[in-house]
PDB file of N, CA and C in Angstrom:
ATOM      1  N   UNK A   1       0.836  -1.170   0.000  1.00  0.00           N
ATOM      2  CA  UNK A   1       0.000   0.000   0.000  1.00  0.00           C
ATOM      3  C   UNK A   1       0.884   1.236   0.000  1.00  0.00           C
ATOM      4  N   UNK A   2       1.307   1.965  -1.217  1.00  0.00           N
ATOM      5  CA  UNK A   2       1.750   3.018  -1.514  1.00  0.00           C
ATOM      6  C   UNK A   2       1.211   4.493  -0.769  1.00  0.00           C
ATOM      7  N   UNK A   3       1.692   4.999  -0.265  1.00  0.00           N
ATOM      8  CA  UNK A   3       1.451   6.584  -0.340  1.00  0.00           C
ATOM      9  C   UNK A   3       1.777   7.151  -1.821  1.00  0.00           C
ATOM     10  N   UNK A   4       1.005   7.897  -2.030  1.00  0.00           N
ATOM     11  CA  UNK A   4       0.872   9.277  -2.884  1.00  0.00           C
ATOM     12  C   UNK A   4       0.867  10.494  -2.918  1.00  0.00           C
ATOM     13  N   UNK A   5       1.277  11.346  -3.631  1.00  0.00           N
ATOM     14  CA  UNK A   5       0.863  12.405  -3.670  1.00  0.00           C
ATOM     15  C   UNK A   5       0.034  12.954  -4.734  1.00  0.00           C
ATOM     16  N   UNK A   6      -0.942  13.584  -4.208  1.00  0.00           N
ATOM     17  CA  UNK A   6      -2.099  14.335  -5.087  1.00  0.00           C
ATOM     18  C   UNK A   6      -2.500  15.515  -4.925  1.00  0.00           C
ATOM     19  N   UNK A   7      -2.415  16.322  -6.145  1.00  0.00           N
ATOM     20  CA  UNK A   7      -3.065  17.565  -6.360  1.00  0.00           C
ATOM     21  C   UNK A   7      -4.545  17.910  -6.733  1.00  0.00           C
ATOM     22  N   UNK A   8      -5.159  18.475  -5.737  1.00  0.00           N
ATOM     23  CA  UNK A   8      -7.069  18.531  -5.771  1.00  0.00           C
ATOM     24  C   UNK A   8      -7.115  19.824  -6.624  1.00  0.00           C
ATOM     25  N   UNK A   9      -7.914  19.515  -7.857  1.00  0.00           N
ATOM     26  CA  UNK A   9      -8.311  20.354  -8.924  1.00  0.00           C
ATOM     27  C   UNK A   9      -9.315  21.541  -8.374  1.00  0.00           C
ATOM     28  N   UNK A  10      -9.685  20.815  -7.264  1.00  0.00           N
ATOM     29  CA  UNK A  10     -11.168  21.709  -6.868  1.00  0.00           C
ATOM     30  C   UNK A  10     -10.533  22.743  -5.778  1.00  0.00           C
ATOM     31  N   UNK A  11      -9.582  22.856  -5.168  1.00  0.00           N
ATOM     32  CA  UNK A  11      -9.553  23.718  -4.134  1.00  0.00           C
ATOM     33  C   UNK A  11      -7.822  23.795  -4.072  1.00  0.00           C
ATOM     34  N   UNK A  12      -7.209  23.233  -5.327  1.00  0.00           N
ATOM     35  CA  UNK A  12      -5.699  23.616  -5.367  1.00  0.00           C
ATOM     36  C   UNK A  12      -4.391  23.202  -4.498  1.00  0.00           C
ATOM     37  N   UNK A  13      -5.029  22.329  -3.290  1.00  0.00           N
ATOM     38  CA  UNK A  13      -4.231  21.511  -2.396  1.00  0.00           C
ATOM     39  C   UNK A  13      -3.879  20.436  -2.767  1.00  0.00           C
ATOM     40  N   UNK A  14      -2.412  20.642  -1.987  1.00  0.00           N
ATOM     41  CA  UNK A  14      -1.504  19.114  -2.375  1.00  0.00           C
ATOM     42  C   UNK A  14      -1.359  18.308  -1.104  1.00  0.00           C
ATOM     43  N   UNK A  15      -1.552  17.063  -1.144  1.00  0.00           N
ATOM     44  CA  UNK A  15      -1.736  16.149   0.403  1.00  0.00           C
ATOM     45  C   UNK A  15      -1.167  14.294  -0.404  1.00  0.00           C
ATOM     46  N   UNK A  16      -0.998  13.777   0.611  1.00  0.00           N
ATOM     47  CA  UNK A  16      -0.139  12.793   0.435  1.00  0.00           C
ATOM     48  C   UNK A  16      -1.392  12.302   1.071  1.00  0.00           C
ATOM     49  N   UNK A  17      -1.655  10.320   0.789  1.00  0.00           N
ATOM     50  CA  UNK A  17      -2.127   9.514   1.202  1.00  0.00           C
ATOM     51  C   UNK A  17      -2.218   8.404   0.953  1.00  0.00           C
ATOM     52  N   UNK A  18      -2.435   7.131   1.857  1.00  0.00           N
ATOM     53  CA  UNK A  18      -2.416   5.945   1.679  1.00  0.00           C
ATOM     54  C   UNK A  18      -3.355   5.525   0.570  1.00  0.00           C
ATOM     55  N   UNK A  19      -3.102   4.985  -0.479  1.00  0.00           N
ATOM     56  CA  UNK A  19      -3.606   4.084  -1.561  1.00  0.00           C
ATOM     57  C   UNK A  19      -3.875   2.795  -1.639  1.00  0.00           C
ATOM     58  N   UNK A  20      -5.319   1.999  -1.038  1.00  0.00           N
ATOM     59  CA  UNK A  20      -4.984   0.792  -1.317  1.00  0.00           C
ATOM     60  C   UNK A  20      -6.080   0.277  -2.123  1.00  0.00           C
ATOM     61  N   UNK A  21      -4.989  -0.613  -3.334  1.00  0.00           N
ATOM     62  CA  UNK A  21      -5.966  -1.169  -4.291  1.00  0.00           C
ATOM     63  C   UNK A  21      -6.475  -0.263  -5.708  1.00  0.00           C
ATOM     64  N   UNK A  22      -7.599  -0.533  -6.200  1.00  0.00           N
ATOM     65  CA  UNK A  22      -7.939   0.377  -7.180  1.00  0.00           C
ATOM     66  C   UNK A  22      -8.711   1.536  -6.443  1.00  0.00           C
ATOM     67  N   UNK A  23      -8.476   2.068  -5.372  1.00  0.00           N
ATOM     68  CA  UNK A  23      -9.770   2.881  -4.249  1.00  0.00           C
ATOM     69  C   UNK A  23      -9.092   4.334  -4.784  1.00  0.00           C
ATOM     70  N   UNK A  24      -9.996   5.411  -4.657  1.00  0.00           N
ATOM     71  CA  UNK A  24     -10.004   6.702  -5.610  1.00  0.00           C
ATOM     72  C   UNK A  24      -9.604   7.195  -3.957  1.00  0.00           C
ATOM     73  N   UNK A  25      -8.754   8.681  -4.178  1.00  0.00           N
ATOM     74  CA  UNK A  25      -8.712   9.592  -2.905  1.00  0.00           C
ATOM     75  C   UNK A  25      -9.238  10.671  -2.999  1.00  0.00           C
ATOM     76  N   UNK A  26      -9.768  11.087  -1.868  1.00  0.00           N
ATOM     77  CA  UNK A  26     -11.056  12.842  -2.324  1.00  0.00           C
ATOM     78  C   UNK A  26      -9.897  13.576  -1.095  1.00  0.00           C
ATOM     79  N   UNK A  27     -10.310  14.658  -1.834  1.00  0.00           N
ATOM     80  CA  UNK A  27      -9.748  15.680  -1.052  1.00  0.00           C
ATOM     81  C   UNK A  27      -9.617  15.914   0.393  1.00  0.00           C
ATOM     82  N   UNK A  28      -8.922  15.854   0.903  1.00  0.00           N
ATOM     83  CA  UNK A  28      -9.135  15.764   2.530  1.00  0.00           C
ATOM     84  C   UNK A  28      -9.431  17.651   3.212  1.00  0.00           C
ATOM     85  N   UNK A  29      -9.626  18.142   2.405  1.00  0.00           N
ATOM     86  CA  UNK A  29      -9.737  19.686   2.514  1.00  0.00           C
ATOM     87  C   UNK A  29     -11.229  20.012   2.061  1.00  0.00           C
ATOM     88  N   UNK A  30     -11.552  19.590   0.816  1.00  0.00           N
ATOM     89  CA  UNK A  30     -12.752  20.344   0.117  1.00  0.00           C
ATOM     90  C   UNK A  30     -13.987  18.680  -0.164  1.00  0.00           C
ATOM     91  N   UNK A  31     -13.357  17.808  -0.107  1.00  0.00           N
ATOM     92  CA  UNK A  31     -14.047  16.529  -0.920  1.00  0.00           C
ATOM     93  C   UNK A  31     -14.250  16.138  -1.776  1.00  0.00           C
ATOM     94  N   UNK A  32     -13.385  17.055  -2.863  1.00  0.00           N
ATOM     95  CA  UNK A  32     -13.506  16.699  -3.987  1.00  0.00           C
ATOM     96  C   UNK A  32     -12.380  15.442  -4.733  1.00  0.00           C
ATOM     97  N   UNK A  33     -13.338  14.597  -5.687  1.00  0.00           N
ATOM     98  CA  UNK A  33     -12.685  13.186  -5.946  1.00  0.00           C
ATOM     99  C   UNK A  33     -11.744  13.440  -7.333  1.00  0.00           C
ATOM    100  N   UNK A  34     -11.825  15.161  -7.694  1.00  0.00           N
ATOM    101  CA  UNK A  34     -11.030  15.270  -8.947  1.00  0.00           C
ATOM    102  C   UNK A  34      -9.656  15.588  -8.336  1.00  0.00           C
ATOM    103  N   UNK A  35      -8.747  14.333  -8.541  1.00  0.00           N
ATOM    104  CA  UNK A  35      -7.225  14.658  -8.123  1.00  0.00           C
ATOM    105  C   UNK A  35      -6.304  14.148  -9.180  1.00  0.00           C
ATOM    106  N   UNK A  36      -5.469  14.931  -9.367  1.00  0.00           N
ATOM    107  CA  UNK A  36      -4.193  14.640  -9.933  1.00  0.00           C
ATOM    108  C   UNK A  36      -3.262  13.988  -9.585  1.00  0.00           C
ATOM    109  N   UNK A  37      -2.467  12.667 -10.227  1.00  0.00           N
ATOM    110  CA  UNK A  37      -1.390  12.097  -8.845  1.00  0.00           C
ATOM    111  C   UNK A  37      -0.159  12.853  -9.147  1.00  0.00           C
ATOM    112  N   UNK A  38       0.408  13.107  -8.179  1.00  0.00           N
ATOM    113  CA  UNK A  38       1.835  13.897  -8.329  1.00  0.00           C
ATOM    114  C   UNK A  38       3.296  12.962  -8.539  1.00  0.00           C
ATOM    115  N   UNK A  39       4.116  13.368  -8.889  1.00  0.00           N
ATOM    116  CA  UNK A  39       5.088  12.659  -8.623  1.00  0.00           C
ATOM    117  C   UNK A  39       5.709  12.934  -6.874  1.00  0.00           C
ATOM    118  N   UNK A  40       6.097  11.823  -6.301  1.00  0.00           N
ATOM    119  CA  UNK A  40       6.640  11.833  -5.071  1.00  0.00           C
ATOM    120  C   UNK A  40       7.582  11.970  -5.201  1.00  0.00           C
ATOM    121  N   UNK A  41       8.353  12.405  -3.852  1.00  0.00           N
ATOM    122  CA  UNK A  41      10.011  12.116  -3.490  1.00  0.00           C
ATOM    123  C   UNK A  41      10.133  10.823  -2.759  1.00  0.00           C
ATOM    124  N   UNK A  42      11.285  10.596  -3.563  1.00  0.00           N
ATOM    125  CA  UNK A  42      11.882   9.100  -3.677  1.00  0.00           C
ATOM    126  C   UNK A  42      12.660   8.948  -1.772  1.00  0.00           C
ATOM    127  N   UNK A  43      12.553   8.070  -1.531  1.00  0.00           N
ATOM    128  CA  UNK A  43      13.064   7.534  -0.100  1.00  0.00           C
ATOM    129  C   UNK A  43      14.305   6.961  -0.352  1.00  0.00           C
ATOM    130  N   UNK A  44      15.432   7.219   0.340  1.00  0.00           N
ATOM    131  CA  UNK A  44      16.530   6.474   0.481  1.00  0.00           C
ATOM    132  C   UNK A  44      16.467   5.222   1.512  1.00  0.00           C
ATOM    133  N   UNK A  45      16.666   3.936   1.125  1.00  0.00           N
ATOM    134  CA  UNK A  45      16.641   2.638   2.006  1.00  0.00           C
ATOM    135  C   UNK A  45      17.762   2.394   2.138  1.00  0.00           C
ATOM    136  N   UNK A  46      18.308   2.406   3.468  1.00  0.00           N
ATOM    137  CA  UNK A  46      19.190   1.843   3.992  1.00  0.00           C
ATOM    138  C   UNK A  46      19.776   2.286   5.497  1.00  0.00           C
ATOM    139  N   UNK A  47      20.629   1.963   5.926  1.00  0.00           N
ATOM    140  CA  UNK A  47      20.971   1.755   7.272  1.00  0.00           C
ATOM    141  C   UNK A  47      22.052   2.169   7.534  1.00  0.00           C
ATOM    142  N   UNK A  48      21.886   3.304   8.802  1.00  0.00           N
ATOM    143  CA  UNK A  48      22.567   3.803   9.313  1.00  0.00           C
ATOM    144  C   UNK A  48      22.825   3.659  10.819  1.00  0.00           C
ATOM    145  N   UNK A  49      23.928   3.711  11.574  1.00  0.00           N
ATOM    146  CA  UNK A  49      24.197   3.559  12.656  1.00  0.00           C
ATOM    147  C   UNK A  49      23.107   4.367  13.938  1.00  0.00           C
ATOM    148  N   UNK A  50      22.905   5.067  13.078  1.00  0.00           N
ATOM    149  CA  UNK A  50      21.237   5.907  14.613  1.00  0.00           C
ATOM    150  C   UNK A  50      20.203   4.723  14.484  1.00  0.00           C
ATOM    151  N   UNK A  51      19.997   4.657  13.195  1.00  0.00           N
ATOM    152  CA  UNK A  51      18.552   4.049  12.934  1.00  0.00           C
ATOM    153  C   UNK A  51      18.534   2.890  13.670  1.00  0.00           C
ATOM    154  N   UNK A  52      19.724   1.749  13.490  1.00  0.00           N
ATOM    155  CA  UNK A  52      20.275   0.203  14.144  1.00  0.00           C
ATOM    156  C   UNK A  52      19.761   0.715  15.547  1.00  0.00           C
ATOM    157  N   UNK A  53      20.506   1.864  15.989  1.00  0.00           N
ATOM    158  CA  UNK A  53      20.774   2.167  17.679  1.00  0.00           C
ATOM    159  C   UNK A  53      19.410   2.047  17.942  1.00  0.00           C
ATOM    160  N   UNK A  54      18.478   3.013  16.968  1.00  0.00           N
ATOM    161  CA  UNK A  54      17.537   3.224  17.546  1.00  0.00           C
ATOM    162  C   UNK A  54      16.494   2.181  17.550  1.00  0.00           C
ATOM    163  N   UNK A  55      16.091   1.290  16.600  1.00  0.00           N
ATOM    164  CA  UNK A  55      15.586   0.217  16.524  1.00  0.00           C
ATOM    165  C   UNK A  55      15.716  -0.982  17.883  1.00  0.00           C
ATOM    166  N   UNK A  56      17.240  -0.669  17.793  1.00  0.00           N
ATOM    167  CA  UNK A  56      17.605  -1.826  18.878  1.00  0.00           C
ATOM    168  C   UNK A  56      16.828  -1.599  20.327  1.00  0.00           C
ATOM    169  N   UNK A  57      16.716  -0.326  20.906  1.00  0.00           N
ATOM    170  CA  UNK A  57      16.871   0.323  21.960  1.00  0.00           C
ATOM    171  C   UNK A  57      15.096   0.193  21.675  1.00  0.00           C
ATOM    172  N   UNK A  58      14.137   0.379  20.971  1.00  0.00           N
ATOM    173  CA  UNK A  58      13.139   0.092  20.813  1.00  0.00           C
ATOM    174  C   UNK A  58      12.800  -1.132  21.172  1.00  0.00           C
ATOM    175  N   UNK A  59      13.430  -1.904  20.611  1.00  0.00           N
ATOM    176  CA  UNK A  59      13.005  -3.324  20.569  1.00  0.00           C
ATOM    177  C   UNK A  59      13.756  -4.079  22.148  1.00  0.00           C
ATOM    178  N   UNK A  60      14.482  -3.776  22.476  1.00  0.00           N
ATOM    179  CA  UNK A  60      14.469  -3.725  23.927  1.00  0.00           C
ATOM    180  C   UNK A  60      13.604  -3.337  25.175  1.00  0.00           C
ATOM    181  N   UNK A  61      13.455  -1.652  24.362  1.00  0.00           N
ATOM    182  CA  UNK A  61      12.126  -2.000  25.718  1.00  0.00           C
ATOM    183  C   UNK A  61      10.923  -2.437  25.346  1.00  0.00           C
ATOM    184  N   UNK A  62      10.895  -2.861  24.549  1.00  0.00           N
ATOM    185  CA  UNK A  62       9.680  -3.397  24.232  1.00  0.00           C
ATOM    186  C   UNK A  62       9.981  -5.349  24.563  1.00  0.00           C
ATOM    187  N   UNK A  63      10.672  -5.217  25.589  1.00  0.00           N
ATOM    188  CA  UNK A  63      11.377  -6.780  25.707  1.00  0.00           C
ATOM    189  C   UNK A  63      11.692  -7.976  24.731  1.00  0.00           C
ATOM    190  N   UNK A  64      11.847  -7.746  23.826  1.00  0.00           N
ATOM    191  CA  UNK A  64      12.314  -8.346  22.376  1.00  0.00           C
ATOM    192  C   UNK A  64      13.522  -8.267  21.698  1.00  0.00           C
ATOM    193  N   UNK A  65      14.603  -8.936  21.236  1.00  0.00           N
ATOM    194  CA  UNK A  65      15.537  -8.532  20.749  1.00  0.00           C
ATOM    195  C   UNK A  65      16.075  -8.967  19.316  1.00  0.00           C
ATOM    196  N   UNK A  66      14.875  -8.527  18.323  1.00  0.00           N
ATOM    197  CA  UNK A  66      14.782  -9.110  16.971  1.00  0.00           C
ATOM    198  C   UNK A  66      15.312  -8.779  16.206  1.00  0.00           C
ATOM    199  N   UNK A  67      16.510  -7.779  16.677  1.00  0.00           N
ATOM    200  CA  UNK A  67      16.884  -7.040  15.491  1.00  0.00           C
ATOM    201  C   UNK A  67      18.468  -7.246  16.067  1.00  0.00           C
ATOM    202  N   UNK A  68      18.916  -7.939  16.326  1.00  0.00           N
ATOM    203  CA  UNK A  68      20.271  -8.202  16.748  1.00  0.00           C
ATOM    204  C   UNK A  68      20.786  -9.751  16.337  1.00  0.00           C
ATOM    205  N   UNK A  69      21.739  -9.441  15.614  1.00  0.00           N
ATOM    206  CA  UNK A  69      22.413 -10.601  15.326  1.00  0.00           C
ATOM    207  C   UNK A  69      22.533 -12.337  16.069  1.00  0.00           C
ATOM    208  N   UNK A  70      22.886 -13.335  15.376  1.00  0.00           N
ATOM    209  CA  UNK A  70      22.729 -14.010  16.735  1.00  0.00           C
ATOM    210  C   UNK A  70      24.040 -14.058  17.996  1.00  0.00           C
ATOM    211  N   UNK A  71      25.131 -13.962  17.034  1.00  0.00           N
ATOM    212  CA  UNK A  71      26.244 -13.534  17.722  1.00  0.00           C
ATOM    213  C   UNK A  71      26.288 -12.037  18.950  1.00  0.00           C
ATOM    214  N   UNK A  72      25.539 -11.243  18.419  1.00  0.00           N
ATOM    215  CA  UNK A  72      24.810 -10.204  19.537  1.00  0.00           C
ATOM    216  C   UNK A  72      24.422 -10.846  20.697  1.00  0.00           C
ATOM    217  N   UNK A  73      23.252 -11.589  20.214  1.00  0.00           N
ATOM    218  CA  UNK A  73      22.527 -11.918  21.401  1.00  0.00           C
ATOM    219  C   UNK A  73      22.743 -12.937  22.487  1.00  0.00           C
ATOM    220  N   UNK A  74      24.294 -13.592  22.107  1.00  0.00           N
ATOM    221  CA  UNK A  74      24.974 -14.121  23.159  1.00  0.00           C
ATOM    222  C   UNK A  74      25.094 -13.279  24.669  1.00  0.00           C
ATOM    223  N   UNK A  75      25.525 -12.371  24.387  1.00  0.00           N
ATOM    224  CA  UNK A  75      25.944 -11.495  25.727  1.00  0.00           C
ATOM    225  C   UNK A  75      24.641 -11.172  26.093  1.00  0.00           C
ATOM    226  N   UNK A  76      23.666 -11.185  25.638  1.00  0.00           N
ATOM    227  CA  UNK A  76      22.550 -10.217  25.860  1.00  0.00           C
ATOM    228  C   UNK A  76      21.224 -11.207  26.724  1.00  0.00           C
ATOM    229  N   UNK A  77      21.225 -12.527  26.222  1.00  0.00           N
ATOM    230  CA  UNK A  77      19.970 -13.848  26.737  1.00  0.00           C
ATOM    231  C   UNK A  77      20.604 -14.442  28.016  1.00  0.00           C
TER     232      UNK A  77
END
């Protein structure tokens, strides 16, 4: 399920939203179902040393440690 971006013909606003399937999006401003899809900005995937930290440190307190190697999780069980 993609996000989008769309431009509403009827009231000139641009808004991003979840897309799922063949389902139409109305304006979240005016209601109108005449939208334009925009081109988005592209996401960079990948992994950086905050994101790991921060994931990890998530998934810790959340008492789980799914995101750590198994060699990690020697010291850690």
């Amino acid at each position: 399920m993609p996000f989008f971006t769309y431009h509403c013909s009827g009231c000139d606003s641009v808004f991003e939203t979840l897309v799922r399937g063949d389902e139409t999006p109305v304006c979240p401003s005016c209601g109108s179902s005449a939208m334009e899809r925009q081109m988005s900005a592209a996401t960079v995937h990948g992994k950086t040393k905050a994101a790991i930290g921060a994931a990890r440190s998530q998934a810790a307190r959340e008492g789980h440690f799914s995101n750590y190697s198994k060699s990690e999780l020697r010291g850690k069980l």
